[in-house]
C-alpha atoms as a PDB file:
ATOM      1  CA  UNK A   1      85.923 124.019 150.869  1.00  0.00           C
ATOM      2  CA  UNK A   2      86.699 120.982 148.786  1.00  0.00           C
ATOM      3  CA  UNK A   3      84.134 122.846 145.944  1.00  0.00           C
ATOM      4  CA  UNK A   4      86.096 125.681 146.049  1.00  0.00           C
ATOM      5  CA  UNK A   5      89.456 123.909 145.483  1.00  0.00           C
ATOM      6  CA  UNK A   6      87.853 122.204 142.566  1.00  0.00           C
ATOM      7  CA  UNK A   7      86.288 125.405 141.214  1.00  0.00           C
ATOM      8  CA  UNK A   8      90.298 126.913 141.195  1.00  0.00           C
ATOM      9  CA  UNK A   9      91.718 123.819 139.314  1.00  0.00           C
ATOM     10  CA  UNK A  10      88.955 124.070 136.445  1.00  0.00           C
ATOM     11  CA  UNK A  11      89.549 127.745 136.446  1.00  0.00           C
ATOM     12  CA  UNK A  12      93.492 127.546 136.006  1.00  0.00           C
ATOM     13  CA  UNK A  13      92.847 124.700 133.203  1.00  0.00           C
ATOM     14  CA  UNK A  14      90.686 127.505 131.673  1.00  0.00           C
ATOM     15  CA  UNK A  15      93.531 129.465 131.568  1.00  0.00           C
ATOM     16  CA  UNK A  16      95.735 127.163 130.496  1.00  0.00           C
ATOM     17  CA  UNK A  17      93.606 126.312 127.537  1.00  0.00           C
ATOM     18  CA  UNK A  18      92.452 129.591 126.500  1.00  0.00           C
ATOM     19  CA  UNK A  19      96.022 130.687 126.129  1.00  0.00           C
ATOM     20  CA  UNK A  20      96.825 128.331 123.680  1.00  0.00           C
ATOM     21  CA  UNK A  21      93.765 129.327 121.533  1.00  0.00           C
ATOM     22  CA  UNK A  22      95.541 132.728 120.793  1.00  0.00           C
ATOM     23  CA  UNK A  23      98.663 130.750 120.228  1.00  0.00           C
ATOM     24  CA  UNK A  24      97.110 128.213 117.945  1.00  0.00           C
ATOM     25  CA  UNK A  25      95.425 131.136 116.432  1.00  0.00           C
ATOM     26  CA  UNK A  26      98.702 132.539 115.864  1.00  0.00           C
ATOM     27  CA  UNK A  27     100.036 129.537 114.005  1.00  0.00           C
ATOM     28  CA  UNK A  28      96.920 129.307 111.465  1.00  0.00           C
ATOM     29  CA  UNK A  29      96.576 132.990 110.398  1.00  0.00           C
ATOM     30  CA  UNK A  30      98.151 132.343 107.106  1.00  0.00           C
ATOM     31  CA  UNK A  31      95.166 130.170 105.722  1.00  0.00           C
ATOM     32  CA  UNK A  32      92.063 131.723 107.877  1.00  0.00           C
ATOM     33  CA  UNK A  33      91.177 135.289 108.303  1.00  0.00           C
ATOM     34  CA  UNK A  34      89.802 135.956 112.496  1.00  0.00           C
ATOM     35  CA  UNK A  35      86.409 136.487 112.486  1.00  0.00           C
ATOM     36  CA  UNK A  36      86.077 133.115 110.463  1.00  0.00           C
ATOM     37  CA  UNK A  37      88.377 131.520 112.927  1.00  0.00           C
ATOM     38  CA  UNK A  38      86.113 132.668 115.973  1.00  0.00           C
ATOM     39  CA  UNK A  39      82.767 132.209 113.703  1.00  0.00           C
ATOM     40  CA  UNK A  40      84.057 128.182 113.046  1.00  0.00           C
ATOM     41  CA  UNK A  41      85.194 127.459 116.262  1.00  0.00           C
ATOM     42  CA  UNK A  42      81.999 128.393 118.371  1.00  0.00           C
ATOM     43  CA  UNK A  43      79.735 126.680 115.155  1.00  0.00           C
ATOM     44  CA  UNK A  44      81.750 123.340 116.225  1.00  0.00           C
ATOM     45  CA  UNK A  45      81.267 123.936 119.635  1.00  0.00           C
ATOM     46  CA  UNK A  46      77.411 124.497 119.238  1.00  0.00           C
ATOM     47  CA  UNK A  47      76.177 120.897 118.997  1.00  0.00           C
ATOM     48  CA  UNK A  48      78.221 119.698 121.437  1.00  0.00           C
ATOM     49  CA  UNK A  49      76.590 121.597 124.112  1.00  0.00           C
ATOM     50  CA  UNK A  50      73.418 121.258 122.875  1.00  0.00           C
ATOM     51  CA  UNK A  51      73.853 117.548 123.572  1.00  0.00           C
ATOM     52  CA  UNK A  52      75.163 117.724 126.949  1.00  0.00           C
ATOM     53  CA  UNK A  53      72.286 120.049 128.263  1.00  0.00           C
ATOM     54  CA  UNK A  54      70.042 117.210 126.189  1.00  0.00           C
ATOM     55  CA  UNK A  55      71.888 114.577 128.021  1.00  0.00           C
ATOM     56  CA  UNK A  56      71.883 116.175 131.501  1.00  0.00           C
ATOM     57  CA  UNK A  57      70.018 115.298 134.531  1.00  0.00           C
ATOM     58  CA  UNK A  58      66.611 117.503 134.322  1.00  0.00           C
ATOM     59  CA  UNK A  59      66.699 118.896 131.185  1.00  0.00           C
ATOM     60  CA  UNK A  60      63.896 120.223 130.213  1.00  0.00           C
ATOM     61  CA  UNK A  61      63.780 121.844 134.280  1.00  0.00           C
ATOM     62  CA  UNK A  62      67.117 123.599 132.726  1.00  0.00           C
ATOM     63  CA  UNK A  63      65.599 124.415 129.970  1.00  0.00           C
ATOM     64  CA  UNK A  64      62.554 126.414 131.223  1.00  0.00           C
ATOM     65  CA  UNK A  65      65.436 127.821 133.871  1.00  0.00           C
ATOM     66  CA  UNK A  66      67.199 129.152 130.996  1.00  0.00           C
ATOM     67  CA  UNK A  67      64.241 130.833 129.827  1.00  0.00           C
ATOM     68  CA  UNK A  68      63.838 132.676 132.394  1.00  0.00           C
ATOM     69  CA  UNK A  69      66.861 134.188 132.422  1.00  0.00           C
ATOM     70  CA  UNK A  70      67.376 134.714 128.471  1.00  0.00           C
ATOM     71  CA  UNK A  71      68.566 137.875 128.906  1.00  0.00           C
ATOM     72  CA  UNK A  72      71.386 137.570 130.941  1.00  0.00           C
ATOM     73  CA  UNK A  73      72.170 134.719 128.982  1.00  0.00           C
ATOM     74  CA  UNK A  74      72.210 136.672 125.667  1.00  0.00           C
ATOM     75  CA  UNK A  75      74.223 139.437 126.824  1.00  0.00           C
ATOM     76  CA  UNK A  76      76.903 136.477 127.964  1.00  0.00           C
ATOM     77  CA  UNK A  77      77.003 135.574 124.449  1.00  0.00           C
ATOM     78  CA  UNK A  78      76.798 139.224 122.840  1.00  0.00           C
ATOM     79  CA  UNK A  79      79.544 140.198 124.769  1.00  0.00           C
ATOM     80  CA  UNK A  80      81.633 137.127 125.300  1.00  0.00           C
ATOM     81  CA  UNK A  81      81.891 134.601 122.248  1.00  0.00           C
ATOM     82  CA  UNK A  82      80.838 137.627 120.067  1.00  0.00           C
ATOM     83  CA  UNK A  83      82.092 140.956 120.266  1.00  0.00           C
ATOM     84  CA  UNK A  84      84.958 140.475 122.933  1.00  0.00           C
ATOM     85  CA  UNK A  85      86.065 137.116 120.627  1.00  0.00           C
ATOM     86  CA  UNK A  86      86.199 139.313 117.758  1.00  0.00           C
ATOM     87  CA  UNK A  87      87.933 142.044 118.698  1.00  0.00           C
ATOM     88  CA  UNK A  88      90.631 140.359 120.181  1.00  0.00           C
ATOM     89  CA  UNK A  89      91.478 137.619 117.459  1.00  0.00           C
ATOM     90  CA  UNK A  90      91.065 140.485 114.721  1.00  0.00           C
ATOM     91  CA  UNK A  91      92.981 142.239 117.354  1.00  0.00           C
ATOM     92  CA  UNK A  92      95.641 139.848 117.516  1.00  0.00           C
ATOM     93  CA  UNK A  93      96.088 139.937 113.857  1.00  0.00           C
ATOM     94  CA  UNK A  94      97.297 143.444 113.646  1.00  0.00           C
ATOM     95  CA  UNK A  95      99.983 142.746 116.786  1.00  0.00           C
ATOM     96  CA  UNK A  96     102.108 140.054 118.537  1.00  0.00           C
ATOM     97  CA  UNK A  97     101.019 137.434 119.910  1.00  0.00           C
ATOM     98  CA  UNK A  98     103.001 138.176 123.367  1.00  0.00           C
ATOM     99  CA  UNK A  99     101.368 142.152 123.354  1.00  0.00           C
ATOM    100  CA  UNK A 100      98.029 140.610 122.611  1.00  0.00           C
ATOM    101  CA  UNK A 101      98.366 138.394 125.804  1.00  0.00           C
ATOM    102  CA  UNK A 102      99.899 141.367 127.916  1.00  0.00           C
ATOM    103  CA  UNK A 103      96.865 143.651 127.052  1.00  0.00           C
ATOM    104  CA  UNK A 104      94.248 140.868 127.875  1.00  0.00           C
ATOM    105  CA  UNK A 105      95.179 141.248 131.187  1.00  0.00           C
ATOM    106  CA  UNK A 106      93.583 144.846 131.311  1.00  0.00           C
ATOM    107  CA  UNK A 107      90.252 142.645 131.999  1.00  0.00           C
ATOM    108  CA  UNK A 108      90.907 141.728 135.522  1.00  0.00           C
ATOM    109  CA  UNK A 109      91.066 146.016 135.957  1.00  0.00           C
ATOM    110  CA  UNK A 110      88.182 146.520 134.363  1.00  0.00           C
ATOM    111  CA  UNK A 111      85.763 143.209 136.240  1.00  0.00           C
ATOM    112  CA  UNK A 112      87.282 144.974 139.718  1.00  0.00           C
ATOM    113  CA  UNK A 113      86.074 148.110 139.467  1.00  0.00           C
ATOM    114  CA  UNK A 114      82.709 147.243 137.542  1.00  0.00           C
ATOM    115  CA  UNK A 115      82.101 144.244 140.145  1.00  0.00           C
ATOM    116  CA  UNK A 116      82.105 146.648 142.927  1.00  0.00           C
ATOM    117  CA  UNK A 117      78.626 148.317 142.229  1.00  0.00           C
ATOM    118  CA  UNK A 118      77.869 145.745 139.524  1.00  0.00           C
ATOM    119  CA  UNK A 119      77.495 142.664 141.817  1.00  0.00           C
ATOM    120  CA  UNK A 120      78.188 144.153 145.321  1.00  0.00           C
ATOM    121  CA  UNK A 121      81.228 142.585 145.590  1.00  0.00           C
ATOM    122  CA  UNK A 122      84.113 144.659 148.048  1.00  0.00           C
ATOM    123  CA  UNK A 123      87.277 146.189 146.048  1.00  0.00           C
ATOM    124  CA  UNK A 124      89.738 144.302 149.117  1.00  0.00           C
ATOM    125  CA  UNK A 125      93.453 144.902 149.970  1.00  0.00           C
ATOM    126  CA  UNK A 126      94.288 141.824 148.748  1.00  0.00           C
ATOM    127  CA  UNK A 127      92.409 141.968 145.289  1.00  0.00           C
ATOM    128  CA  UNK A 128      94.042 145.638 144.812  1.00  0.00           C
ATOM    129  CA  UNK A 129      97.501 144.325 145.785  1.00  0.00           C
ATOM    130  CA  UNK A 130      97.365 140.711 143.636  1.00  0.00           C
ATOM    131  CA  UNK A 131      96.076 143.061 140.712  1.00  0.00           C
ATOM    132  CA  UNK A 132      98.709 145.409 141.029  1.00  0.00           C
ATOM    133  CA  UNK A 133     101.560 142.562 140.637  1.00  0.00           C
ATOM    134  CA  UNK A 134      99.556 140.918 138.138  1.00  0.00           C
ATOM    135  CA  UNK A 135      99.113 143.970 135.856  1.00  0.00           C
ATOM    136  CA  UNK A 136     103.429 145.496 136.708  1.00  0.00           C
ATOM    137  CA  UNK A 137     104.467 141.902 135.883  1.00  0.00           C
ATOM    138  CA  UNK A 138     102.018 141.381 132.344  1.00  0.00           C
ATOM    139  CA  UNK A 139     103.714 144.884 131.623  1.00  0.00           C
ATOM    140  CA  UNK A 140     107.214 143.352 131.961  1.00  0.00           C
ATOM    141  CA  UNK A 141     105.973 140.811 129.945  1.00  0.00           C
ATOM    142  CA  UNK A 142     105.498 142.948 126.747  1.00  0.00           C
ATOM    143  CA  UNK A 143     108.155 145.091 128.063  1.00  0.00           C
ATOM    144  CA  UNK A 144     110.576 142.149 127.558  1.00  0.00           C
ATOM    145  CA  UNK A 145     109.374 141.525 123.996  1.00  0.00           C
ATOM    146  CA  UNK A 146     109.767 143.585 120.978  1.00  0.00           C
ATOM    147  CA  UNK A 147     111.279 146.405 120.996  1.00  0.00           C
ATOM    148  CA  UNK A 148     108.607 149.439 120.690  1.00  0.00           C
ATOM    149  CA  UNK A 149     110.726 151.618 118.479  1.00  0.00           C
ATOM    150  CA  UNK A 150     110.889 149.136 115.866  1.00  0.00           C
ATOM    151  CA  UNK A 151     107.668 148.069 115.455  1.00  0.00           C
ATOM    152  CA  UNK A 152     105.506 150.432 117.084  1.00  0.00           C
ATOM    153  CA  UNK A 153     103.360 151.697 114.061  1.00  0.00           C
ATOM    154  CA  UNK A 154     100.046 152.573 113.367  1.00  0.00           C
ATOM    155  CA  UNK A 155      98.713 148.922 113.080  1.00  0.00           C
ATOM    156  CA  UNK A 156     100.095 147.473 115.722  1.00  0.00           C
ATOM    157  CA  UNK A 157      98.428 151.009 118.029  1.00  0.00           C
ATOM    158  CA  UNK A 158      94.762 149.654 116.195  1.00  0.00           C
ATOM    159  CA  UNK A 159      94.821 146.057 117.209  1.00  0.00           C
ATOM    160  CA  UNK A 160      96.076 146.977 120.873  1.00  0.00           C
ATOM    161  CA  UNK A 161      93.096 149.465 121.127  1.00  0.00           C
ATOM    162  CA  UNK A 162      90.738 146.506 119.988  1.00  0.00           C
ATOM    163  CA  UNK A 163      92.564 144.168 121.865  1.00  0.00           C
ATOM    164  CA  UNK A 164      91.573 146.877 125.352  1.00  0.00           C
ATOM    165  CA  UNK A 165      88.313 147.480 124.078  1.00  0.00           C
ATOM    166  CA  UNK A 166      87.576 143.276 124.005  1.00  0.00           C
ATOM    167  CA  UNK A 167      89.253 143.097 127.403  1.00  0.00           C
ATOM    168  CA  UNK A 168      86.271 145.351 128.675  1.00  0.00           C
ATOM    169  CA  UNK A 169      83.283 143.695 127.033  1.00  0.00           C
ATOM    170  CA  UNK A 170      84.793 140.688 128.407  1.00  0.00           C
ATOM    171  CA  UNK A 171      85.000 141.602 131.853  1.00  0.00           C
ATOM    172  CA  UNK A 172      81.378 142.741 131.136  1.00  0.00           C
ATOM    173  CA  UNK A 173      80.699 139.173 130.242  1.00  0.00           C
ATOM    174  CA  UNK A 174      81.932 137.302 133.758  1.00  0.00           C
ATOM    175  CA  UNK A 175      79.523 139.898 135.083  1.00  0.00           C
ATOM    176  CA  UNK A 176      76.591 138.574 132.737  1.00  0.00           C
ATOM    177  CA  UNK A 177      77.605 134.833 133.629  1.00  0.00           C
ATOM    178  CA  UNK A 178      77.835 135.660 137.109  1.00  0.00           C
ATOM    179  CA  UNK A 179      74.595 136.503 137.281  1.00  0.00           C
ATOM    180  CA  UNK A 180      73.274 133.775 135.187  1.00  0.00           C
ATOM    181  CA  UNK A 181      74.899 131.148 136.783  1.00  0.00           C
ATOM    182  CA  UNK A 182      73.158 132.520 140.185  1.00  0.00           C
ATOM    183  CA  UNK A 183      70.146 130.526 138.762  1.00  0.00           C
ATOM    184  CA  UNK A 184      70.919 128.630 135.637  1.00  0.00           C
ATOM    185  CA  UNK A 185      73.242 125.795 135.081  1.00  0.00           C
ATOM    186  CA  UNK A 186      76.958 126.471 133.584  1.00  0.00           C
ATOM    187  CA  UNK A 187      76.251 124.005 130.649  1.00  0.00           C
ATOM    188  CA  UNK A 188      73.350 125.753 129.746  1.00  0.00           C
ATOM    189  CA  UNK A 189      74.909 129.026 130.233  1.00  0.00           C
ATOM    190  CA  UNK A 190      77.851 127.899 127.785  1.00  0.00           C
ATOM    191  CA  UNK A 191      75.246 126.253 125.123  1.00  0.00           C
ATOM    192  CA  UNK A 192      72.802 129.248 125.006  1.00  0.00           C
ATOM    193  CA  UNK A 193      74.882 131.692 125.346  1.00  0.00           C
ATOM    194  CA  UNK A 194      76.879 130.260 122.205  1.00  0.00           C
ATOM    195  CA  UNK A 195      74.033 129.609 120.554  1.00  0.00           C
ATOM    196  CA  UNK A 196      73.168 133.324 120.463  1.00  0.00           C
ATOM    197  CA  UNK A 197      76.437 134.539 119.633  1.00  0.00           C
ATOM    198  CA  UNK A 198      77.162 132.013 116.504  1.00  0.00           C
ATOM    199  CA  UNK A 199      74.606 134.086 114.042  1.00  0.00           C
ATOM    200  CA  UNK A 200      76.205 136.902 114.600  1.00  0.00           C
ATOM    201  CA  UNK A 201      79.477 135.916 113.943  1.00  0.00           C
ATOM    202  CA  UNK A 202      78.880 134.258 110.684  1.00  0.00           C
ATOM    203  CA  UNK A 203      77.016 137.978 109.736  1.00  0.00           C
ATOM    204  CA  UNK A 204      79.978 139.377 110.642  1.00  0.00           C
ATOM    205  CA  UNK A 205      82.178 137.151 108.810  1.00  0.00           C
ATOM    206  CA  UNK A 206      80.591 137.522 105.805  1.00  0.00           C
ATOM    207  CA  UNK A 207      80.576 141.198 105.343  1.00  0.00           C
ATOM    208  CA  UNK A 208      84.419 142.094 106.723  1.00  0.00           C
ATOM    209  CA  UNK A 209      85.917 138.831 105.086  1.00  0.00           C
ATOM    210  CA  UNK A 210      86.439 136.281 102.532  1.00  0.00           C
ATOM    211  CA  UNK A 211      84.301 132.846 102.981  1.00  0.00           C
ATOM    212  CA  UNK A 212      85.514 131.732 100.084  1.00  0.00           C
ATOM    213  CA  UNK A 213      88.575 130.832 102.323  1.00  0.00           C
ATOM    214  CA  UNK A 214      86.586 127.645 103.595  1.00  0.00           C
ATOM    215  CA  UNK A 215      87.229 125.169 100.770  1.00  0.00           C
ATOM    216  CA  UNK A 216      90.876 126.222 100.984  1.00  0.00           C
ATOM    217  CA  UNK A 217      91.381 125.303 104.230  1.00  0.00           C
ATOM    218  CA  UNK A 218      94.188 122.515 104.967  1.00  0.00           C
ATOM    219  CA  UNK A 219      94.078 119.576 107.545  1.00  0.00           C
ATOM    220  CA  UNK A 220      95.846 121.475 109.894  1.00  0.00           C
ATOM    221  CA  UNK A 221      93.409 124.676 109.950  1.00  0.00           C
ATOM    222  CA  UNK A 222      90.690 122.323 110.517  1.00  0.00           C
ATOM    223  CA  UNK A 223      92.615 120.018 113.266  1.00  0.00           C
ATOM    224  CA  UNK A 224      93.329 123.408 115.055  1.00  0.00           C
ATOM    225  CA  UNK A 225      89.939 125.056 114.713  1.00  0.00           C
ATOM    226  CA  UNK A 226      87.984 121.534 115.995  1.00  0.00           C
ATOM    227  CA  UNK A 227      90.132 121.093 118.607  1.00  0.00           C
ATOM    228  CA  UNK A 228      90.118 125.134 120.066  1.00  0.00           C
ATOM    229  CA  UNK A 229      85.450 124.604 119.327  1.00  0.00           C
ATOM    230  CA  UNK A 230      85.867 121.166 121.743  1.00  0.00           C
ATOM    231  CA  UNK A 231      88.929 121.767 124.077  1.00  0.00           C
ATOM    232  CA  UNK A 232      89.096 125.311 124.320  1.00  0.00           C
ATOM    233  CA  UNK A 233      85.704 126.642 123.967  1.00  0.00           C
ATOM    234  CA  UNK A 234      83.330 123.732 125.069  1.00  0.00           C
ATOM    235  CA  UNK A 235      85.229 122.651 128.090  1.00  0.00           C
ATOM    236  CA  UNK A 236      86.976 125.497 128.860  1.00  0.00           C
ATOM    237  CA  UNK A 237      83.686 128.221 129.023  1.00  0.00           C
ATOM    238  CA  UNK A 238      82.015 125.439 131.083  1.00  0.00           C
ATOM    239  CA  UNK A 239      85.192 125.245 133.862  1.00  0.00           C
ATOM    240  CA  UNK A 240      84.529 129.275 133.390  1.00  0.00           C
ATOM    241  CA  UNK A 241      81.082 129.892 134.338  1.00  0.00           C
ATOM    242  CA  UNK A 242      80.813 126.760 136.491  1.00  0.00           C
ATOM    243  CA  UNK A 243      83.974 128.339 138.813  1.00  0.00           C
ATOM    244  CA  UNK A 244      81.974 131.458 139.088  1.00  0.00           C
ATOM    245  CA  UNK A 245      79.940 129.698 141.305  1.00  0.00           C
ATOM    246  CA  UNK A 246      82.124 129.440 143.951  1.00  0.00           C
ATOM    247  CA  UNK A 247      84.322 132.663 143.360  1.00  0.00           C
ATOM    248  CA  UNK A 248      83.694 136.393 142.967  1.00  0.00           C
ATOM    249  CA  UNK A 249      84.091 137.194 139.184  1.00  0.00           C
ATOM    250  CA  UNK A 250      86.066 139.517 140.252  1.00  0.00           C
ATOM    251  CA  UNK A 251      88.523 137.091 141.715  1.00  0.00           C
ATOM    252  CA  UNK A 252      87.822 134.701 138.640  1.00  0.00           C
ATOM    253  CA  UNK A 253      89.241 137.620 136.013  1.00  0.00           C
ATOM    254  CA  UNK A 254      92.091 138.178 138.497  1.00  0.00           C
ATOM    255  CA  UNK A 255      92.873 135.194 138.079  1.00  0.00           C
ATOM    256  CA  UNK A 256      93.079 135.137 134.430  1.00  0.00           C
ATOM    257  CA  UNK A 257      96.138 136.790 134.330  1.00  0.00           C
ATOM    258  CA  UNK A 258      98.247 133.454 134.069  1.00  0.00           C
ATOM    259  CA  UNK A 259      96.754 133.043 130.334  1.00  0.00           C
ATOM    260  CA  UNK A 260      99.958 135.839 129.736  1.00  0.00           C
ATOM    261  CA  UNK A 261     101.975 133.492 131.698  1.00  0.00           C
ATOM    262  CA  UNK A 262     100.711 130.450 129.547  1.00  0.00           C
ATOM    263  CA  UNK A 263     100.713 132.054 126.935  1.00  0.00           C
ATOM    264  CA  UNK A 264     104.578 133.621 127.169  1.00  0.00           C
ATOM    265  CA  UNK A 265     105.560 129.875 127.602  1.00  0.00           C
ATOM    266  CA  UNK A 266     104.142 128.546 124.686  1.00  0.00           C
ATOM    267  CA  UNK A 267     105.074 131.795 122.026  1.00  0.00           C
ATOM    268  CA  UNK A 268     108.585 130.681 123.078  1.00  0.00           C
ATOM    269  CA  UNK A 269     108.206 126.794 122.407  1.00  0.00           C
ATOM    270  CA  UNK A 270     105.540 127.219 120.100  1.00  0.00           C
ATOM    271  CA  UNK A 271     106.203 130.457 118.018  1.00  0.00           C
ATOM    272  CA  UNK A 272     109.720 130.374 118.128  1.00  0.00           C
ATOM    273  CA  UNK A 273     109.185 134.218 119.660  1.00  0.00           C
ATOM    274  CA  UNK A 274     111.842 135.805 121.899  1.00  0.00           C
ATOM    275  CA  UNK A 275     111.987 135.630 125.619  1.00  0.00           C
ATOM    276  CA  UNK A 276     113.956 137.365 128.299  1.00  0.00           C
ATOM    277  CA  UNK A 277     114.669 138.201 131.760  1.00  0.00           C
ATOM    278  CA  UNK A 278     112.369 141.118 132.388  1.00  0.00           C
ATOM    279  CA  UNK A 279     109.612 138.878 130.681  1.00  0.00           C
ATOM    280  CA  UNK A 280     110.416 135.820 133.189  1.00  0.00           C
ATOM    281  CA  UNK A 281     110.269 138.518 135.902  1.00  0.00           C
ATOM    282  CA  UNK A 282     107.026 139.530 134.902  1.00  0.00           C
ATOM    283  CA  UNK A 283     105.476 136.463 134.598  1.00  0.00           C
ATOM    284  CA  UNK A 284     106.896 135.580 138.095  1.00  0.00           C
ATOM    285  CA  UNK A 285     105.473 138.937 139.853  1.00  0.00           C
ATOM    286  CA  UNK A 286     101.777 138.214 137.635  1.00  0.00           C
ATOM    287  CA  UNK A 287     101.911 134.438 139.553  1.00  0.00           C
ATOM    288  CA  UNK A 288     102.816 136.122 142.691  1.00  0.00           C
ATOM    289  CA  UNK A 289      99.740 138.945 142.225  1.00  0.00           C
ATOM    290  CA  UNK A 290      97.227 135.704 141.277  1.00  0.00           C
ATOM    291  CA  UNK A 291      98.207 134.231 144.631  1.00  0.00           C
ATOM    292  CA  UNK A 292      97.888 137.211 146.536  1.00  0.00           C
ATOM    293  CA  UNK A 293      94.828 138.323 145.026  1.00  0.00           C
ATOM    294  CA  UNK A 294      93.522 135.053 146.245  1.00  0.00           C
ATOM    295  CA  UNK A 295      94.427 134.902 149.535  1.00  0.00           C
ATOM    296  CA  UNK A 296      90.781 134.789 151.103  1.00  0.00           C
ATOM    297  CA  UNK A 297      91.150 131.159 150.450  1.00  0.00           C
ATOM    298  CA  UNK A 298      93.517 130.887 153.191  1.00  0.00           C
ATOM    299  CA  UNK A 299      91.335 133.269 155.150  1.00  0.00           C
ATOM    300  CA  UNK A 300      88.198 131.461 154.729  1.00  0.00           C
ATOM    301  CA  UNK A 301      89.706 128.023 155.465  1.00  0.00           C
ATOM    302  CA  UNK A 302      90.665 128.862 158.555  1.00  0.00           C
ATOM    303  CA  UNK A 303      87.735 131.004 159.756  1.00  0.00           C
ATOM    304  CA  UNK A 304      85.543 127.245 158.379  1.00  0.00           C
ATOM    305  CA  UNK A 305      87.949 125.311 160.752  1.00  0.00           C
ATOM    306  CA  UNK A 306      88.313 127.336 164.103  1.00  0.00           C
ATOM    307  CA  UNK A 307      85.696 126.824 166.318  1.00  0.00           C
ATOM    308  CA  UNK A 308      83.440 129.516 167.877  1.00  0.00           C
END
């Protein structure tokens, strides 16, 4: 029991800190174009896993783990750091922070229903109720915001679609750690699954945008973008895939939908961005659906602590 505890505080850290990556994001756009913002930060993460898994009790037993479940690995990384990472920061380029953040809740939806035959796990009452909150309140939350009438254009429709589309392939990707983490460490599941992704995101760079951006960049873009490759993707993806190990991904990406709630907090302190009631009452009723959706814990504790 005292895993699984541990397994929820790493996971709400992960939200905590992947929030502000879309916020700090936010704040840098002006010097550095997304896909070299995504491409950086996962290039300064690199090495630091790669030492940790060197560092790490049984290494090279890791190592030949890994191997044998490259696969699942890769796709992690394909669909993760890659593809979902890019879609939503290019994503969040074309529309508000506080929209970007309402949309990424979408994933929980999608890991539910793709869990169920996916990874066996049971759609519940209380997963379908806590998402239900979670996904009315993330709605209030953009809701709240701008006003759609004035800014509603076709732009801002693009980088929401994009923004959906990397809420899927993200969902995907729990599903790919999931398994992976089944057998393989989460460092090494982090590292690797980096490791693959970091290639293609230079490629990608490097045909849609501008590298010559690099040499331009100020102290500040380059404070933000080391500390989102340490903080936010380092530690963060390893509090990810190693909760996963003691929660249903499906319950992990319900979970997820406090990064809106994070995330509304800091756009107001942050970004100087509006806030109002129906946006507090949102974020409220998305706490109140993460709790709910949760509430096996309860459950399990006491069916662990009454005697047969």
């Amino acid at each position: 029991m005292k895993k699984l505890y541990l397994a929820w505080a790493a996971l709400l850290l992960t939200t905590l800190m992947w929030a502000s990556s879309l916020i700090l994001a936010k704040m840098i756009y002006v010097e550095m174009t997304p896909i070299i913002f995504v491409a950086l930060r996962y290039t300064i993460a690199s090495p630091f896993l790669v030492v940790l898994v060197l560092l790490s009790k049984g290494s090279e037993e890791k190592l030949s783990n890994s191997k044998a479940y490259w696969k699942s690995i890769l796709l992690a990384g394909l669909l993760g750091p890659f593809l979902s990472q890019v879609l939503q920061y290019i994503g969040l380029s074309m529309t508000s922070a506080g929209e970007t953040l309402l949309l990424l809740n979408m994933s929980p939806v999608f890991a539910v229903i793709l869990a169920a035959p996916m990874l066996k796990e049971p759609i519940t009452i209380d997963k379908v109720g806590g998402l239900v909150l979670a996904t009315v309140g993330a709605s209030f939350i953009v809701l709240g915001g701008v006003p759609l009438d004035s800014e509603f254009g076709l732009v801002r429709i693009a980088g929401d679609l994009l923004i959906i589309i990397s809420t899927l392939l993200f969902a995907l990707n729990g599903i790919a750690g999931k398994i992976a983490v089944a057998e393989v460490d989460s460092i090494s599941v982090t590292a690797f699954s980096t490791l693959f992704a970091v290639p293609f995101l230079w490629l990608s760079a490097a045909i849609y945008e501008d590298l010559s951006v690099l040499p331009r960049l100020g102290p500040i873009s380059w404070l933000v973008v080391v500390w989102v490759g340490v903080v936010n993707s380092v530690i963060a993806f390893i509090f990810y895939y190693e909760s996963m190990k003691h929660i249903e991904a499906s319950r992990v990406q319900i979970a997820l939908n406090l990064i809106g709630v994070w995330g509304l907090v800091m756009a107001v302190f942050l970004l100087g961005e509006p806030t109002s009631f129906l946006q507090v009452t949102g974020g409220a009723l998305t706490i109140l659906g993460v709790v709910v959706s949760q509430r096996y814990l309860t459950t399990r504790h006491h069916d662990e602590t009454t005697p047969s």
